[in-house]
N, C-alpha and C. Protein backbone atom coordinates (compact mmCIF):
# COMPACT_ATOMS: atom_id res chain seq x y z
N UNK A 1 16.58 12.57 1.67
CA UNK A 1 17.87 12.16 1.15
C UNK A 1 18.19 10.72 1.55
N UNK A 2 18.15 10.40 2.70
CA UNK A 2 18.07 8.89 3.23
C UNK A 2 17.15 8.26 2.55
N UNK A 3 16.26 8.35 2.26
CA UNK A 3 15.07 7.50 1.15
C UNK A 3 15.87 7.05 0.40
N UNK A 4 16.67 8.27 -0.57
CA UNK A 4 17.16 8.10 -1.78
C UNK A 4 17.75 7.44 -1.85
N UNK A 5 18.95 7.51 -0.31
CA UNK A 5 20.35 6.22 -0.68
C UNK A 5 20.10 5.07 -0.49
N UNK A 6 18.61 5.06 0.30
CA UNK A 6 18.35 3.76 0.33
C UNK A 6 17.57 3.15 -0.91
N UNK A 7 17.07 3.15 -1.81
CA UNK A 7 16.56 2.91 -2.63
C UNK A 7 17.38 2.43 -3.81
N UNK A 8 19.06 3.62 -3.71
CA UNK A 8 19.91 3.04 -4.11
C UNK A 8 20.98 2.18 -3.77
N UNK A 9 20.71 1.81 -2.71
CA UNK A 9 21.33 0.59 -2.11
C UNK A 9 20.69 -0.47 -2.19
N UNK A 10 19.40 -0.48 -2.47
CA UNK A 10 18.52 -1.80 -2.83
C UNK A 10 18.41 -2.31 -4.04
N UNK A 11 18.72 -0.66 -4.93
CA UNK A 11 18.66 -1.04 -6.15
C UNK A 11 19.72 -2.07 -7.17
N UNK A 12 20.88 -1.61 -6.07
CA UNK A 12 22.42 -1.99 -6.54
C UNK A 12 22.40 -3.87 -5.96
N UNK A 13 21.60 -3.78 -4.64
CA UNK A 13 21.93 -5.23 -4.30
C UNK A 13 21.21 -6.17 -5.36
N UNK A 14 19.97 -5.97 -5.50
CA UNK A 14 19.12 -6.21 -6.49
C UNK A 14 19.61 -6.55 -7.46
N UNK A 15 20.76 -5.82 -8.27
CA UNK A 15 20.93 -5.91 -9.39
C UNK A 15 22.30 -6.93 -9.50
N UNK A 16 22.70 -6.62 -8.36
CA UNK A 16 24.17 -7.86 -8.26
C UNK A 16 23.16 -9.50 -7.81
N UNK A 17 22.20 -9.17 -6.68
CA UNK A 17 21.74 -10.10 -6.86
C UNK A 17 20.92 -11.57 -8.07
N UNK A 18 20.99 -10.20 -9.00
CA UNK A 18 19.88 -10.82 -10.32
C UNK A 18 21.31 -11.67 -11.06
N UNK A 19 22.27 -10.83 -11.17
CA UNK A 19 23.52 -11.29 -11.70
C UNK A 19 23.50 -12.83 -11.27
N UNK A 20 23.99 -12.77 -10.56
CA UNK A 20 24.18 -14.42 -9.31
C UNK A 20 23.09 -15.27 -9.81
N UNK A 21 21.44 -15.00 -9.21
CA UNK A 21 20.62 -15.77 -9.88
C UNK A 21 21.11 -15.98 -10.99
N UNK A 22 21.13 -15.28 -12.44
CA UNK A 22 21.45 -16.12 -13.26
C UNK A 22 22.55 -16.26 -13.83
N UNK A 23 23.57 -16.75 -12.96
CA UNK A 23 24.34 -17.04 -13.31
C UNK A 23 24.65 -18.82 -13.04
N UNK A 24 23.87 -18.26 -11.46
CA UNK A 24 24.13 -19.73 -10.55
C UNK A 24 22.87 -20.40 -10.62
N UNK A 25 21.80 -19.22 -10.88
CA UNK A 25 20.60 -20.56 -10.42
C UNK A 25 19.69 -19.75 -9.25
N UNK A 26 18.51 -19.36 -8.87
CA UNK A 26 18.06 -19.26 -7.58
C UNK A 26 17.97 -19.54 -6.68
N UNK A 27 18.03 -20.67 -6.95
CA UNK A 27 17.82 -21.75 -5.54
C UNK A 27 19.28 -22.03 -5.18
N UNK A 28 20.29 -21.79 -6.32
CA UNK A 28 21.81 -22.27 -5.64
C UNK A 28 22.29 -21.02 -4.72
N UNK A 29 21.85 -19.97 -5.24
CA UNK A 29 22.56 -18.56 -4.97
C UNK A 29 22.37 -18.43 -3.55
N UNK A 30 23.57 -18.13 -2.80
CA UNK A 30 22.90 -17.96 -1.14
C UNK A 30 23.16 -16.51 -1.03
N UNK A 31 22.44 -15.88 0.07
CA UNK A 31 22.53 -14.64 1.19
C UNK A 31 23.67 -14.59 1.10
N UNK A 32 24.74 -15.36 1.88
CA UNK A 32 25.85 -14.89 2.19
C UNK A 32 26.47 -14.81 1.05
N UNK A 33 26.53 -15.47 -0.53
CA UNK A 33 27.32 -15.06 -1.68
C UNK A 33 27.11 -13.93 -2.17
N UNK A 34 25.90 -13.50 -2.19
CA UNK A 34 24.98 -11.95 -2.68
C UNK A 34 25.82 -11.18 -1.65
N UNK A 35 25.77 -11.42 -0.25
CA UNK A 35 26.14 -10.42 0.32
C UNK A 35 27.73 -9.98 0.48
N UNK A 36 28.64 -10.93 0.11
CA UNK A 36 30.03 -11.02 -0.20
C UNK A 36 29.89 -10.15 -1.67
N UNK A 37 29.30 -10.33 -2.64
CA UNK A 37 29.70 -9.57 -4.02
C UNK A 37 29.19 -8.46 -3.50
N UNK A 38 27.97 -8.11 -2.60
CA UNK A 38 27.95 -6.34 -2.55
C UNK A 38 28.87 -5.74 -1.52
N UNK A 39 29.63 -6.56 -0.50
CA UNK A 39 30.19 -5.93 0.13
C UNK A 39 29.72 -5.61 1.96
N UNK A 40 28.44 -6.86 2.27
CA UNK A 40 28.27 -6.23 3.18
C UNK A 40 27.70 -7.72 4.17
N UNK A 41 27.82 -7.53 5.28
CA UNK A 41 26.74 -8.92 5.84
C UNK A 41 25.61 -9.43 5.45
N UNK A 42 25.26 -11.14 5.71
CA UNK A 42 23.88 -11.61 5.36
C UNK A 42 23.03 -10.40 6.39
N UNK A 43 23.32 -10.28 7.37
CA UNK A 43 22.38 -9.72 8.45
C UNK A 43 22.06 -8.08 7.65
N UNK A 44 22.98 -7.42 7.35
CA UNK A 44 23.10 -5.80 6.78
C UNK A 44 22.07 -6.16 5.41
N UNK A 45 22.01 -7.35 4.84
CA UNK A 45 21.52 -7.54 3.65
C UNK A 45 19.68 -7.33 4.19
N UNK A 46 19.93 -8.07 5.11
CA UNK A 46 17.89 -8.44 5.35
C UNK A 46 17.78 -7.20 5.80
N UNK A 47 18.43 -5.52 6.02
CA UNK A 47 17.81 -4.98 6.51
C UNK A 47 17.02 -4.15 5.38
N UNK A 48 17.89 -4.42 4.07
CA UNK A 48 16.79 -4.05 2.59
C UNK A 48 16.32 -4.76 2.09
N UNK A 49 16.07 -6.00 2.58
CA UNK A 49 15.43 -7.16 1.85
C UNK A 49 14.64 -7.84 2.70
N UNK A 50 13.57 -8.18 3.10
CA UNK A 50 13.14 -9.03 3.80
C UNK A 50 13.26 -10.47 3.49
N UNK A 51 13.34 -10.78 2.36
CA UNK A 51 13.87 -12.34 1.94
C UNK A 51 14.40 -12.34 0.54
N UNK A 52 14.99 -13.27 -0.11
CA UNK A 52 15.56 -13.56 -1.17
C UNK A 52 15.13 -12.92 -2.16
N UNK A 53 13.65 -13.25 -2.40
CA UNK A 53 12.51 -13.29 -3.41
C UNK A 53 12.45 -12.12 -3.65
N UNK A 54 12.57 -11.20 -2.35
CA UNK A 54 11.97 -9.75 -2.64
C UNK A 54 13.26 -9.22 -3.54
N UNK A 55 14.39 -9.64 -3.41
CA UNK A 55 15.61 -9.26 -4.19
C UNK A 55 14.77 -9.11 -5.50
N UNK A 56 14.32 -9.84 -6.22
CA UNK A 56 13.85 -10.33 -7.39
C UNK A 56 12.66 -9.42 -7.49
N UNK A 57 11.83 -9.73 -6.88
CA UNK A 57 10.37 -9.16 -7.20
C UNK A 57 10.16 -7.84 -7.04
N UNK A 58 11.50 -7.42 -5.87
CA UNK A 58 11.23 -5.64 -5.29
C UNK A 58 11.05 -4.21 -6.65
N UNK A 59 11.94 -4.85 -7.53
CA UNK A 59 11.92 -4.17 -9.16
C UNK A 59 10.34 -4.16 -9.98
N UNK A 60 9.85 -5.39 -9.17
CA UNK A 60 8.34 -5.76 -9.94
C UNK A 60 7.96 -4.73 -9.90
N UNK A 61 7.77 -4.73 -8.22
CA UNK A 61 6.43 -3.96 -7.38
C UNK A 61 6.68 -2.48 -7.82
N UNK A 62 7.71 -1.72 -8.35
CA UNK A 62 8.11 -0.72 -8.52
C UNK A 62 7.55 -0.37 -9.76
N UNK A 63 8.14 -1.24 -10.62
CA UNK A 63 7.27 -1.50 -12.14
C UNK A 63 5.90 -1.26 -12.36
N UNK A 64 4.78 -2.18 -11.44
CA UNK A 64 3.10 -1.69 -11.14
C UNK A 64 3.04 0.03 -11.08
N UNK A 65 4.20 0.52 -10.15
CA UNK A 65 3.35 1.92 -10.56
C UNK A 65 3.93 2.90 -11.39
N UNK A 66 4.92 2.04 -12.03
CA UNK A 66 5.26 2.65 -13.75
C UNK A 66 3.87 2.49 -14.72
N UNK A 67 3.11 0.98 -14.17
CA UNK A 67 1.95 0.88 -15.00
C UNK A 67 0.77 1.61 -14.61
N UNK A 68 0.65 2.05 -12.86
CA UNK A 68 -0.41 2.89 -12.96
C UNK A 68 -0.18 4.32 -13.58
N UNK A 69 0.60 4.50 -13.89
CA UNK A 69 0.92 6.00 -14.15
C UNK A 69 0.71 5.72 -15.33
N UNK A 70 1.44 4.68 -16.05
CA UNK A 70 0.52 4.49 -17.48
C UNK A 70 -0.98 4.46 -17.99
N UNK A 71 -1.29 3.84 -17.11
CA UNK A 71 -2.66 3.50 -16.85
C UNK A 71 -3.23 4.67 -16.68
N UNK A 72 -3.29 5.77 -15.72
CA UNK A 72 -3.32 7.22 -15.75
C UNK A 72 -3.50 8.11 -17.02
N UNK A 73 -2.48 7.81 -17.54
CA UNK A 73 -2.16 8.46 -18.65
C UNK A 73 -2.83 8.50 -19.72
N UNK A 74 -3.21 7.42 -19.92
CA UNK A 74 -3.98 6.91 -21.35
C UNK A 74 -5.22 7.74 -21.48
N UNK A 75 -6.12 7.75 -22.42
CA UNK A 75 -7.16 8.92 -22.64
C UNK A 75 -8.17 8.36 -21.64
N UNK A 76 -8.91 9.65 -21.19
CA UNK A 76 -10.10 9.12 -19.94
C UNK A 76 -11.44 8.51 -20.35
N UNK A 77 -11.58 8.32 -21.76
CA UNK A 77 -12.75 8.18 -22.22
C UNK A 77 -12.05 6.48 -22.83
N UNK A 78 -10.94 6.33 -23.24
CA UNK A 78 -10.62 5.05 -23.43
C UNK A 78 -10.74 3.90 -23.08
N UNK A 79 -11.59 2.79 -23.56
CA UNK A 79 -12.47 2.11 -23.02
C UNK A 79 -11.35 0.65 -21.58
N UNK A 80 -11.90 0.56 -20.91
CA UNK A 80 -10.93 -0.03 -19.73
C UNK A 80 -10.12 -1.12 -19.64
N UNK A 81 -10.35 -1.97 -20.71
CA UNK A 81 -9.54 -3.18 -21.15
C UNK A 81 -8.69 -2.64 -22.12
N UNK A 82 -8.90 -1.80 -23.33
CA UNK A 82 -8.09 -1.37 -23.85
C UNK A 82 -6.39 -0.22 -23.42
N UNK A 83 -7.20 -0.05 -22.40
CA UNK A 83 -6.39 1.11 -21.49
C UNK A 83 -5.27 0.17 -20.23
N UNK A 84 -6.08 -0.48 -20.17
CA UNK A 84 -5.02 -1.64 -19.12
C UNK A 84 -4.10 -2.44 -20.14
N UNK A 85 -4.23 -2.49 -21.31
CA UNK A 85 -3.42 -3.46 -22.58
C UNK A 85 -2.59 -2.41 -22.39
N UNK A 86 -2.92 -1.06 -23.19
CA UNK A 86 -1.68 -0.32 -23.51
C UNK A 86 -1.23 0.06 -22.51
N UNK A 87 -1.75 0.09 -21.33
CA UNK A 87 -0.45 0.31 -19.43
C UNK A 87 0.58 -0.52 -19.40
N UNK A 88 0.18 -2.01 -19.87
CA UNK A 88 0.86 -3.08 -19.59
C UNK A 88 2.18 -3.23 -20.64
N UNK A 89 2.01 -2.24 -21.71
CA UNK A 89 2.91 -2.37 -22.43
C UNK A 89 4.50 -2.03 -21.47
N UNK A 90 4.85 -1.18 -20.65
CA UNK A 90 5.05 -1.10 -19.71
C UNK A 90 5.89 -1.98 -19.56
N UNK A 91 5.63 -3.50 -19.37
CA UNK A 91 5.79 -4.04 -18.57
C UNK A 91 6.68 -5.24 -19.56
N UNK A 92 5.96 -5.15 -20.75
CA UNK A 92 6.38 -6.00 -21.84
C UNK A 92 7.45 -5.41 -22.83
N UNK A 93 7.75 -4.04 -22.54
CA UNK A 93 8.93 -3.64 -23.11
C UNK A 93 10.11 -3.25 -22.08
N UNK A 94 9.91 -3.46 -20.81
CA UNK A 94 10.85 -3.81 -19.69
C UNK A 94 11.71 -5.27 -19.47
N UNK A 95 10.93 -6.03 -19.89
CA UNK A 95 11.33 -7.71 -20.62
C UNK A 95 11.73 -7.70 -21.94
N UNK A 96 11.34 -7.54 -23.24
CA UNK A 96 12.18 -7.11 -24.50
C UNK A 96 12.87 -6.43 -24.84
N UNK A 97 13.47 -5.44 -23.96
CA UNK A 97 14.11 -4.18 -24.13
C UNK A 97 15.45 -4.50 -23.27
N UNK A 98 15.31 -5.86 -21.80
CA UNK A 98 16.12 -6.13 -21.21
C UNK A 98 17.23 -7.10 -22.05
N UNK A 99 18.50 -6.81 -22.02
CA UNK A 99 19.02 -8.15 -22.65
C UNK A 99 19.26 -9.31 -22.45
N UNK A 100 18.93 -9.24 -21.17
CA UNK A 100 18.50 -10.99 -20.08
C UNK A 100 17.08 -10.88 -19.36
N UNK A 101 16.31 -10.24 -20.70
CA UNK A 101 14.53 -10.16 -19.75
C UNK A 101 13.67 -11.78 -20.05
N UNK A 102 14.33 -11.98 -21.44
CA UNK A 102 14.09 -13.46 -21.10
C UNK A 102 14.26 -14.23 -20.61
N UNK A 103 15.60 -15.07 -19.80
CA UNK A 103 16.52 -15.43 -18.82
C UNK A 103 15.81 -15.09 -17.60
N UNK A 104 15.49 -13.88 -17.33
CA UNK A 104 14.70 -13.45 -16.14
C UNK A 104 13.05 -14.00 -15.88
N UNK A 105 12.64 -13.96 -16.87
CA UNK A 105 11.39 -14.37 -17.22
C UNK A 105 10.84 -15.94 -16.72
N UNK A 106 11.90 -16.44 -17.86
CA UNK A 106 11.87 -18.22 -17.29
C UNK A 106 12.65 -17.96 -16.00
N UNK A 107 13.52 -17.64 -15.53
CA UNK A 107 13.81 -18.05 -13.69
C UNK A 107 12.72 -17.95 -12.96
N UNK A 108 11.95 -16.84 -13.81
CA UNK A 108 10.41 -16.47 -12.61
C UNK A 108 9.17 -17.42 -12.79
N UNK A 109 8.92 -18.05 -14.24
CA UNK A 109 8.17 -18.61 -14.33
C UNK A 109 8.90 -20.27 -13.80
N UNK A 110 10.15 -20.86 -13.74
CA UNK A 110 10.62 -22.02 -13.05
C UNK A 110 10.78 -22.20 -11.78
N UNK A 111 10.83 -21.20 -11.07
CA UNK A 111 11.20 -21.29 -9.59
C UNK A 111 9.82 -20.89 -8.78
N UNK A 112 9.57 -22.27 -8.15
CA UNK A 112 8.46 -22.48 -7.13
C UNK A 112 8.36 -20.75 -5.95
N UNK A 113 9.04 -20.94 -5.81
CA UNK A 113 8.90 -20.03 -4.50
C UNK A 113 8.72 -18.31 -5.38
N UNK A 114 9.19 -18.15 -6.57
CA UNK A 114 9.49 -17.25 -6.81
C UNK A 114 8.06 -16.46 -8.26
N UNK A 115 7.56 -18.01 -8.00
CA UNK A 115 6.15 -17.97 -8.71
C UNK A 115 4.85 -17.36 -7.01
N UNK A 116 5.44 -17.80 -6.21
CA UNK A 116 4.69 -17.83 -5.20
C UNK A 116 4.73 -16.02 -4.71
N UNK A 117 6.13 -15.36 -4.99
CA UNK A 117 6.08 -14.07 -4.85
C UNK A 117 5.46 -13.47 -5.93
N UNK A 118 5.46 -13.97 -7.07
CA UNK A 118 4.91 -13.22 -8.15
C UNK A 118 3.38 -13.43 -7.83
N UNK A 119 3.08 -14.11 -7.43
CA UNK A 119 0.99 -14.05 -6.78
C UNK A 119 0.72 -12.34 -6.07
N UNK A 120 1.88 -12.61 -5.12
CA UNK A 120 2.07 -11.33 -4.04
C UNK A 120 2.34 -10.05 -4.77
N UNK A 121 2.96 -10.39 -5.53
CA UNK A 121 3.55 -8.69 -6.95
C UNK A 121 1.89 -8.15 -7.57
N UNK A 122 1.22 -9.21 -8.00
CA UNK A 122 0.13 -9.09 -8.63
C UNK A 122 -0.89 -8.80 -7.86
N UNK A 123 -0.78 -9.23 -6.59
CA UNK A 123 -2.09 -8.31 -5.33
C UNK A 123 -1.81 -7.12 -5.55
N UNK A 124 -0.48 -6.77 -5.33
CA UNK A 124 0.13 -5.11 -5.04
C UNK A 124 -0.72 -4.57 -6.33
N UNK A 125 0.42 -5.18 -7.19
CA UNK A 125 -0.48 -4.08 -8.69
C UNK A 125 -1.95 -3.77 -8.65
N UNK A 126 -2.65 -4.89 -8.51
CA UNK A 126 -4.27 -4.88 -7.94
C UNK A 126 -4.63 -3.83 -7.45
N UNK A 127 -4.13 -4.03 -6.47
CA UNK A 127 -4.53 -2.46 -5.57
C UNK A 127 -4.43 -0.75 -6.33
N UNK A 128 -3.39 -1.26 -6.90
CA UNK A 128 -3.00 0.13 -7.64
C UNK A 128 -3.56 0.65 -8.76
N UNK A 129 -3.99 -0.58 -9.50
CA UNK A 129 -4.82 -0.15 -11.41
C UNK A 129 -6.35 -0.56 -11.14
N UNK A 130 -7.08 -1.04 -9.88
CA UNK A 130 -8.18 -1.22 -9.57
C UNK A 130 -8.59 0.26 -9.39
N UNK A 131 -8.61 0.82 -8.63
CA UNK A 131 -9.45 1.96 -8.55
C UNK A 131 -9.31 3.36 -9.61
N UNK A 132 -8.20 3.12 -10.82
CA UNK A 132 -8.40 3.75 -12.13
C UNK A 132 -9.30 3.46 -12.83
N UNK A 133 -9.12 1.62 -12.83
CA UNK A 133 -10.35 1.13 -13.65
C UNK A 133 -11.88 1.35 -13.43
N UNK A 134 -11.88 1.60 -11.86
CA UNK A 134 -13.53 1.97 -11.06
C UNK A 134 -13.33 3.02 -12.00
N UNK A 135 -13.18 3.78 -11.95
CA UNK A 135 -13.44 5.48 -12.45
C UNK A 135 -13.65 5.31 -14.32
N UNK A 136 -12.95 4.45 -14.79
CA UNK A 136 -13.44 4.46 -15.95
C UNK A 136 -15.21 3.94 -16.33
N UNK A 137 -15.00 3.41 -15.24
CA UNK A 137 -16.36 2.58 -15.60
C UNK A 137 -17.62 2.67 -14.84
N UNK A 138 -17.55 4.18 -14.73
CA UNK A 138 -18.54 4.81 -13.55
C UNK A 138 -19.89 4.92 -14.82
N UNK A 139 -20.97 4.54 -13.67
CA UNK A 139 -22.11 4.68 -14.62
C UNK A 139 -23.06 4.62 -13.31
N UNK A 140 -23.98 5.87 -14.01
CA UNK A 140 -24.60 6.95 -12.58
C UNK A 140 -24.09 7.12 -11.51
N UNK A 141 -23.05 7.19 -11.33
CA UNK A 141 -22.17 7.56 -10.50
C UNK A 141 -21.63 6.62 -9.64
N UNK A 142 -21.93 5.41 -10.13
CA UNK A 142 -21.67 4.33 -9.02
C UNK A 142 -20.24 3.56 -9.55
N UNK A 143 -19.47 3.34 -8.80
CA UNK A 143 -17.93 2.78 -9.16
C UNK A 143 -18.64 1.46 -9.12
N UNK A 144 -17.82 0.20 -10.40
CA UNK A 144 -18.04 -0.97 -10.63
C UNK A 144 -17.15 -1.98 -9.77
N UNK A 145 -17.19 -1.87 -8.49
CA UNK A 145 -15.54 -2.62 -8.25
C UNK A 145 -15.22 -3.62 -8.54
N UNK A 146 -16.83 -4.29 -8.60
CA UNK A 146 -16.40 -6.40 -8.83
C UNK A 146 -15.97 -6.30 -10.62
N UNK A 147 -16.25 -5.41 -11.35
CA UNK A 147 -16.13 -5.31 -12.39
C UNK A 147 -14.60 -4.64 -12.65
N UNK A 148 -14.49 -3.23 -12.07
CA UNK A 148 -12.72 -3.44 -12.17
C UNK A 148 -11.78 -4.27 -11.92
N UNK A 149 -12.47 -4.95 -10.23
CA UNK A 149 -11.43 -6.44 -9.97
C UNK A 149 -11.18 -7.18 -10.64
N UNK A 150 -12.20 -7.50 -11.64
CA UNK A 150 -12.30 -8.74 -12.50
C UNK A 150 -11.03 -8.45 -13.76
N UNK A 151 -11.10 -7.15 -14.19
CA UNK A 151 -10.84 -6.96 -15.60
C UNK A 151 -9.45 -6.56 -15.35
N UNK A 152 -8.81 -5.93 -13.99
CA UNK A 152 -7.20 -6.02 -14.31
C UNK A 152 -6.93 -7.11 -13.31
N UNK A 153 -7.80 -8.22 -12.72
CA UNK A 153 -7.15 -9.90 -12.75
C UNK A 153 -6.97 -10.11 -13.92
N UNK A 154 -7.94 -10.26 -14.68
CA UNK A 154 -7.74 -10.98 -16.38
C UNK A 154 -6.68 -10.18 -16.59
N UNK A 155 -6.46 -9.20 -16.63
CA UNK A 155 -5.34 -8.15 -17.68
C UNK A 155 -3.94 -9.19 -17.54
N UNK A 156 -3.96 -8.99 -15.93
CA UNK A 156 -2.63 -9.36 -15.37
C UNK A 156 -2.53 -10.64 -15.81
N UNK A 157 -3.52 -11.76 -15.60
CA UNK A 157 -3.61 -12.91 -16.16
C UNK A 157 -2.99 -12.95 -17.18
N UNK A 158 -3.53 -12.15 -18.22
CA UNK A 158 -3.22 -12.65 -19.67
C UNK A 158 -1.73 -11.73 -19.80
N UNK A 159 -0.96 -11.03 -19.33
CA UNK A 159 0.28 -11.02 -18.92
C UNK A 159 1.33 -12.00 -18.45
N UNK A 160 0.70 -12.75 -17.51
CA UNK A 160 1.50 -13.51 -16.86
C UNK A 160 1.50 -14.84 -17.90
N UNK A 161 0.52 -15.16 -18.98
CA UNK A 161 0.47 -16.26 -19.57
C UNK A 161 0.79 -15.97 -20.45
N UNK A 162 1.13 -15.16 -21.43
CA UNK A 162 2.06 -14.65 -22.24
C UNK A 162 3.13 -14.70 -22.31
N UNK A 163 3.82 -14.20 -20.83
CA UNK A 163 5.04 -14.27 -20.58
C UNK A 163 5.52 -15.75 -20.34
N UNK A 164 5.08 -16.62 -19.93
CA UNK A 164 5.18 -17.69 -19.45
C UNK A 164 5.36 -18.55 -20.91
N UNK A 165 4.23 -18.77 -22.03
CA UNK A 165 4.86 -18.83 -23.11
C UNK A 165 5.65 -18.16 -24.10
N UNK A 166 5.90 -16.95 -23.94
CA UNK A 166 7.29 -16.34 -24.35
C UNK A 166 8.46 -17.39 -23.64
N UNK A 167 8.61 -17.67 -22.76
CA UNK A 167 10.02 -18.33 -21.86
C UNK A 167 9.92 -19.94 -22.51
N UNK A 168 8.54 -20.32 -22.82
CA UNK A 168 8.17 -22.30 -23.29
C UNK A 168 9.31 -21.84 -24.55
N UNK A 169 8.77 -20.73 -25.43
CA UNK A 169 8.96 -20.95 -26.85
C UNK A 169 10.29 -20.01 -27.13
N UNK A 170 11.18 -19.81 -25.93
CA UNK A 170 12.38 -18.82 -25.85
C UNK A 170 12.36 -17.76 -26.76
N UNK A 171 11.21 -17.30 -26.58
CA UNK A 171 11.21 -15.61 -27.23
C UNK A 171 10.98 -16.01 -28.61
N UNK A 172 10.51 -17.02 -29.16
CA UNK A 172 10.57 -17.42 -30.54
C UNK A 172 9.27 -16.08 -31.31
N UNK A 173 8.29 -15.68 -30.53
CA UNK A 173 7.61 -14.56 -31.06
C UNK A 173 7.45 -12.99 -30.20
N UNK A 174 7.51 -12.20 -30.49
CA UNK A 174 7.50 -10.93 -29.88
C UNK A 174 6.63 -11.02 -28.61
N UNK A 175 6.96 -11.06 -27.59
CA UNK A 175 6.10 -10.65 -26.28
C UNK A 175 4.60 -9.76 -26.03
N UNK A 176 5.35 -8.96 -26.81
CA UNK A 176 4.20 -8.01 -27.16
C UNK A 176 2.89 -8.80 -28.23
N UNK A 177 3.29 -9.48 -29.37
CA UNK A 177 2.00 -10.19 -29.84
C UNK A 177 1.41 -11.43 -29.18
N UNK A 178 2.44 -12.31 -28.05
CA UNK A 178 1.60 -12.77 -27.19
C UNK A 178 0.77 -12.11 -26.07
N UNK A 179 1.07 -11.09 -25.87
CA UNK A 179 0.19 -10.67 -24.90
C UNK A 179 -1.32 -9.89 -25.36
N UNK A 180 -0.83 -9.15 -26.52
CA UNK A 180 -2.38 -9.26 -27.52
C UNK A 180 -2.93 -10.11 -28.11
N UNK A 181 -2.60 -11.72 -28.22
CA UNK A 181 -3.27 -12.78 -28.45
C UNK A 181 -4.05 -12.90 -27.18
N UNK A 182 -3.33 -13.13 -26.24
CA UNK A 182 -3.77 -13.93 -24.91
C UNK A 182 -5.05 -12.58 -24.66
N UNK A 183 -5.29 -10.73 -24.60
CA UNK A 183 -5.82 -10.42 -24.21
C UNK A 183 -7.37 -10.62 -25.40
N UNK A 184 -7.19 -10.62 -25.95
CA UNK A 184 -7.86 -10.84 -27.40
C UNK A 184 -8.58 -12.59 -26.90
N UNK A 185 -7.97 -13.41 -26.61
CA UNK A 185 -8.80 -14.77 -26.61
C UNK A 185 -9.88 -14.03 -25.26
N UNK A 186 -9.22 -13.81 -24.22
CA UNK A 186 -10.41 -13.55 -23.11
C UNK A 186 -11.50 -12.63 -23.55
N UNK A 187 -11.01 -11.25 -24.62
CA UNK A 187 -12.36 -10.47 -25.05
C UNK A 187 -13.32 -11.59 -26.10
N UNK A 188 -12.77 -12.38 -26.51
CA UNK A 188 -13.16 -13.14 -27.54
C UNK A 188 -15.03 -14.00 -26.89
């Protein structure tokens, strides 16, 4: 039960926090303003947050295992790049579906420090859709790992560069067909 309220107390700061970012800016927004709109000390704040960033990114990391479960899901015989595209959808209708997922998007792809947590979001996921992908791609019984590593880096890659020109060209084309361009040039 304590899990729970805590998860919803992170979830709530999180979400007042995202407010602020864009309202004010990331880099303008301080601890102590976040922690005045939820109601509680900078100090009470770091005890669900370890820093700013994670405000932001903590929703990511949560997200990855919305995608491994996607990733899971998909048929077992479905070949492993194709199966990591449609996981990731996931991820690209969590941003189009948001009504400030674009807004969110460019803050993440403009802000230095917050590009620097998103490196760290993308280890996590790593860990998590790497050893689905071993199993798809077992042959005589031997797991491929340099070969799963490789193929949900690229995945994520061609995610993150998608999104990144989704935010250049302000959503001017569906998210979703940049990210099947971008995975499509690397099978290419």
């Amino acid at each position: 039960m304590r899990d729970v309220a805590r998860r919803a107390v992170r979830a709530e700061i999180a979400a007042k926090a995202m407010e602020l970012f864009l309202a004010h800016g990331f880099e303008e927004t301080t601890v102590n303003q976040i922690a005045a709109t939820v109601g509680m000390s900078g100090r009470s704040l770091f005890r669900y947050f370890d820093t700013k960033e994670d405000m932001v990114i903590g929703g990511l990391v949560e997200l990855g295992h919305d995608v491994a479960t996607a990733l899971e899901d998909r048929p077992a015989d479905e070949e492993p790049w194709s199966a990591l595209r449609h996981a990731l959808e996931v991820c690209v209708k969590s941003l189009e579906d948001d009504e400030v997922g674009l807004r969110r998007a460019k803050m993440l792809a403009d802000t230095p420090s917050l590009r620097t947590a998103m490196l760290d979001k993308q280890l996590r996921w790593q860990r998590m859709l790497v050893p689905q992908v071993e199993q798809r791609l077992r042959t005589s019984g031997q797991p491929q790992a340099l070969q799963a590593r490789a193929l949900v880096s690229a995945a994520l890659g061609c995610l993150d560069v998608a999104a990144t020109v989704w935010t250049e060209i302000e959503g001017g084309r569906p998210l979703t067909n940049l990210v099947d361009d971008a995975f499509a040039a690397v099978r290419s």
